[in-house]
C-alpha atoms as a PDB file:
ATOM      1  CA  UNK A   1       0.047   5.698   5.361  1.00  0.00           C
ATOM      2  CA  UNK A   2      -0.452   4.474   9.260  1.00  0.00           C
ATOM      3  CA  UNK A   3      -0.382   1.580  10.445  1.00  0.00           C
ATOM      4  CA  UNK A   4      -2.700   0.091  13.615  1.00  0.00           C
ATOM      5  CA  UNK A   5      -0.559  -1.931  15.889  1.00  0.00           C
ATOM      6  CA  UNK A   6      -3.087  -4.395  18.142  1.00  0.00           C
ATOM      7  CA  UNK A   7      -0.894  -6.398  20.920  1.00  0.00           C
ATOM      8  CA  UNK A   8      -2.596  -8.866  22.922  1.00  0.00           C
ATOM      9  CA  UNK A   9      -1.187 -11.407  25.754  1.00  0.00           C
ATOM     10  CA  UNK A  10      -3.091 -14.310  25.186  1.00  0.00           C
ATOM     11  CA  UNK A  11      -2.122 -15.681  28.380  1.00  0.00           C
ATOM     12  CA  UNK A  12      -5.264 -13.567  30.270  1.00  0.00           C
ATOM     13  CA  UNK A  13      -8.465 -15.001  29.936  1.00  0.00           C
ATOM     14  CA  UNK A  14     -10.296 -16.373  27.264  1.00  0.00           C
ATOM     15  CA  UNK A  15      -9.601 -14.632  24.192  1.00  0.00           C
ATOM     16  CA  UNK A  16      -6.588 -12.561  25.700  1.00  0.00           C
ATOM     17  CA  UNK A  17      -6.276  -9.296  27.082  1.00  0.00           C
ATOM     18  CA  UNK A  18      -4.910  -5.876  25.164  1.00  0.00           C
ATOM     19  CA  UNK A  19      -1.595  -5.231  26.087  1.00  0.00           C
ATOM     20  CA  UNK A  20      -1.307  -1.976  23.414  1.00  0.00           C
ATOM     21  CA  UNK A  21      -3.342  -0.489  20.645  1.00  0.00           C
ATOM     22  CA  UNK A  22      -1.564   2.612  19.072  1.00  0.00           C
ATOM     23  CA  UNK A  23      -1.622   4.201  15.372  1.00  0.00           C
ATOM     24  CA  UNK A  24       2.337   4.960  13.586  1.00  0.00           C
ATOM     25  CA  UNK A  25       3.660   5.998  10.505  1.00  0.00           C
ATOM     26  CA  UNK A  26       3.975   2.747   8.518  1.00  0.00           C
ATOM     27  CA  UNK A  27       7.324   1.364   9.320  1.00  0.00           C
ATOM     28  CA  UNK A  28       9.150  -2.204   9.098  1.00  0.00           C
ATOM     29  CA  UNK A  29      10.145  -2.090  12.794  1.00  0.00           C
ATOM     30  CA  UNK A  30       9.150  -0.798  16.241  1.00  0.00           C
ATOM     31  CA  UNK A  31      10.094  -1.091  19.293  1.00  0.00           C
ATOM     32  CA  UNK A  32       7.944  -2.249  22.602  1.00  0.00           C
ATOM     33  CA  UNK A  33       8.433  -1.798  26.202  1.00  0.00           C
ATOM     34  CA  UNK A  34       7.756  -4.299  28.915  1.00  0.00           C
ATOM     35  CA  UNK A  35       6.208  -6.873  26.935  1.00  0.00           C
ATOM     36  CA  UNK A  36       4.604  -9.780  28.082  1.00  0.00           C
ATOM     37  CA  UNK A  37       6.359 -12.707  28.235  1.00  0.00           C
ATOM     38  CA  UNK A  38       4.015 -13.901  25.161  1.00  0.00           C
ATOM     39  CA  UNK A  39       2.297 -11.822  22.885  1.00  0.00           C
ATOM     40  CA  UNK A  40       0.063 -11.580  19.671  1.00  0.00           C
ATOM     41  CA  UNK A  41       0.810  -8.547  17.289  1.00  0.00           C
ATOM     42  CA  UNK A  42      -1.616  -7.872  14.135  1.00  0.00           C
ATOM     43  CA  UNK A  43      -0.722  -4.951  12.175  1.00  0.00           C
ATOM     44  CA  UNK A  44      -3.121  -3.403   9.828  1.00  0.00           C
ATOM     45  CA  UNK A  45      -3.246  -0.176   7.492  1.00  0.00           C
ATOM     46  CA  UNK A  46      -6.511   1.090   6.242  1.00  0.00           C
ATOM     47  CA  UNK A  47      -7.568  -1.716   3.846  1.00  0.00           C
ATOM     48  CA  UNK A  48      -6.095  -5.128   4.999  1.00  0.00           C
ATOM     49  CA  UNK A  49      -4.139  -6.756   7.999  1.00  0.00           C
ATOM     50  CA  UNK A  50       0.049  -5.942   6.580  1.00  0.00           C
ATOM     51  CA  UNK A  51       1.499  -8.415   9.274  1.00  0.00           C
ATOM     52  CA  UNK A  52       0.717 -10.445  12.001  1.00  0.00           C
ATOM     53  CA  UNK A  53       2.823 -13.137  14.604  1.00  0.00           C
ATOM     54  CA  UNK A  54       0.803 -15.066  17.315  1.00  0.00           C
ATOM     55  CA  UNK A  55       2.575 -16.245  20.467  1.00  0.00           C
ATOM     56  CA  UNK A  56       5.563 -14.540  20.286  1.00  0.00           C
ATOM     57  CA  UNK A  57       8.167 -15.135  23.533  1.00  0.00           C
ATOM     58  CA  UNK A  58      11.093 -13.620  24.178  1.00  0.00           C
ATOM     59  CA  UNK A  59      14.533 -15.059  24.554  1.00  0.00           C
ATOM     60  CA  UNK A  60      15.791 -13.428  27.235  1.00  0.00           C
ATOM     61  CA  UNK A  61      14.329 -10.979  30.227  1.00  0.00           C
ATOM     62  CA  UNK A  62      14.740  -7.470  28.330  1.00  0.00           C
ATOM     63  CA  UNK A  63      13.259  -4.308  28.778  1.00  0.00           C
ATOM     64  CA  UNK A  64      12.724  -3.788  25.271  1.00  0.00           C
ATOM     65  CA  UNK A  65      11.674  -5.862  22.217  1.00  0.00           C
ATOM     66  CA  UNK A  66      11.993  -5.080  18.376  1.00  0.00           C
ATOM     67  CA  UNK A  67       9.057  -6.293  16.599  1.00  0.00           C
ATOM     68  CA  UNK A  68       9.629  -6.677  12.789  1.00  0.00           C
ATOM     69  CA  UNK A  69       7.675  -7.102   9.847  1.00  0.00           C
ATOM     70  CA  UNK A  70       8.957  -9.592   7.606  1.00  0.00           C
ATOM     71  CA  UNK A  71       7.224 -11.157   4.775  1.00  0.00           C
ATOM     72  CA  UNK A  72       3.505 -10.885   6.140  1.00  0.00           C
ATOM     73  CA  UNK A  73       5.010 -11.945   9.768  1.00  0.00           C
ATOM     74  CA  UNK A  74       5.928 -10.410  12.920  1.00  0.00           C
ATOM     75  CA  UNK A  75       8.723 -11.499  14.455  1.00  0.00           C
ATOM     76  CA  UNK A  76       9.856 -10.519  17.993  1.00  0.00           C
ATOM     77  CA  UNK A  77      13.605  -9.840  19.435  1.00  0.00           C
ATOM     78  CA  UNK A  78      14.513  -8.989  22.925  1.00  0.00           C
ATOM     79  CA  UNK A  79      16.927  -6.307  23.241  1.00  0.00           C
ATOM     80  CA  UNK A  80      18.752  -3.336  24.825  1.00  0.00           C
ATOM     81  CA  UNK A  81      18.574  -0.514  22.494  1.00  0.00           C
ATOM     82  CA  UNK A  82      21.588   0.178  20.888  1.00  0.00           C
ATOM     83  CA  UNK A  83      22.881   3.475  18.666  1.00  0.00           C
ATOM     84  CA  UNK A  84      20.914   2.171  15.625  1.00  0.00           C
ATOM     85  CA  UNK A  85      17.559   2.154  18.118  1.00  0.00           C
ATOM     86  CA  UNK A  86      17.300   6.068  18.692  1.00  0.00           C
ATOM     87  CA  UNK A  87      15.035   7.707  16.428  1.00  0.00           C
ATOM     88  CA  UNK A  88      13.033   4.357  16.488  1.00  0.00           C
ATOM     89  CA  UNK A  89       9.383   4.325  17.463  1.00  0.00           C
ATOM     90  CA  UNK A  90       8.750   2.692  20.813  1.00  0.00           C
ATOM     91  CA  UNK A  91       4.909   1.450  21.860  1.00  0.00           C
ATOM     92  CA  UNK A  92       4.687   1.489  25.612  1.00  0.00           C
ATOM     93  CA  UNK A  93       1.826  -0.662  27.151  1.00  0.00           C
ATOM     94  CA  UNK A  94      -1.824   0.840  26.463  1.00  0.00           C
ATOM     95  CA  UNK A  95      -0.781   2.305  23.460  1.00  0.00           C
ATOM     96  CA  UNK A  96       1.158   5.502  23.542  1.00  0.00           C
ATOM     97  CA  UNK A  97       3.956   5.788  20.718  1.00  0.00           C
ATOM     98  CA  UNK A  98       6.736   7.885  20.928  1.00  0.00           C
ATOM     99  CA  UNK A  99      10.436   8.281  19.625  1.00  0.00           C
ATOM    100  CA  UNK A 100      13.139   6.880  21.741  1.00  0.00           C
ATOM    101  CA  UNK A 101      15.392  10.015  22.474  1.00  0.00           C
ATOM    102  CA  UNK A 102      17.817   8.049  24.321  1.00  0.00           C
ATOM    103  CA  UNK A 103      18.970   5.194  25.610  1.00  0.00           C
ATOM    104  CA  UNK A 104      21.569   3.751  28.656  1.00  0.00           C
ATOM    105  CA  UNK A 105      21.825   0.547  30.666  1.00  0.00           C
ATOM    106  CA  UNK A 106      24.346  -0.660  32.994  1.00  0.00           C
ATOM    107  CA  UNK A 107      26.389  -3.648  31.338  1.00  0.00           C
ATOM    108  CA  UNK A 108      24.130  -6.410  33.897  1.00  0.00           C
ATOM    109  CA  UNK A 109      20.909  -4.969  33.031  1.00  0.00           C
ATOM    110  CA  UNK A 110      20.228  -4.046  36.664  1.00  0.00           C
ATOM    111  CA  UNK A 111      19.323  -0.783  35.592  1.00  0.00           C
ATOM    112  CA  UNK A 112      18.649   1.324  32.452  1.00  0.00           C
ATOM    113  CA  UNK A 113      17.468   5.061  31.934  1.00  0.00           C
ATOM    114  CA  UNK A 114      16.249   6.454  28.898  1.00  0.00           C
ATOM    115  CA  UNK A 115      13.795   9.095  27.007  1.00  0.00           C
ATOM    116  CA  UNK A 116      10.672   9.198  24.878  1.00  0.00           C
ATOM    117  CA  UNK A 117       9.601  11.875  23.248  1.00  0.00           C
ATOM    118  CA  UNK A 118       5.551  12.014  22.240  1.00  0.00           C
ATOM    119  CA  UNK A 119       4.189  14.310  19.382  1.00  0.00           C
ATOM    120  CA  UNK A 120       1.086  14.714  17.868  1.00  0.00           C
ATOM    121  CA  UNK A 121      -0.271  16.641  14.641  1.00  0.00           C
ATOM    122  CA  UNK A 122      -4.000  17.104  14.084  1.00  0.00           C
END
């Protein structure tokens, strides 16, 4: 099963603008790169919409977010990956998905380095 991740700022004009549209194996969490500071995430799989949060904000400046599923919601958390993050799928803004490979960041976040990798299977 895949699921359709749709995120939208709905801070850019009237009905928002897409911030990332991108198709994963169905999964309980993903992570997302330079999010906007709000955000509206609908997740669907081929028959009905699985989660969906509206307005999301993040707690803290991060360059990553985990966005879980939880009961029919989406729920956002800003982070720094940590060990348990690599191997996690990572949407980037416009809608490329890939698997975070790595991941290191200096202890006052003023700088980070890390890897994707992208694959794709007709």
């Amino acid at each position: 099963m895949a699921y359709t991740w749709e995120l939208r700022n709905p801070d850019g004009g009237m009905l928002g603008l897409e911030f990332a549209r991108g198709v994963s194996a169905a999964t309980d969490v993903i992570l997302a790169h330079s999010l906007p500071e709000r955000v509206d995430v609908e997740v669907r799989d081929d028959e009905r919409v699985v989660a969906k949060g509206e307005g999301l904000s993040g707690d803290e400046p991060t360059p990553m977010a985990r966005l879980w599923l939880r009961s029919g919601a989406v729920v956002r958390e800003s982070i720094w990956p940590e060990e348990e993050d690599i191997g996690r799928l990572v949407i980037l803004p416009g809608g490329e998905i890939g698997t975070l490979l790595s991941w290191w960041n200096a202890g006052d976040g003023s700088e980070w380095r890390w890897q994707v990798e992208f694959h794709n299977k007709q």
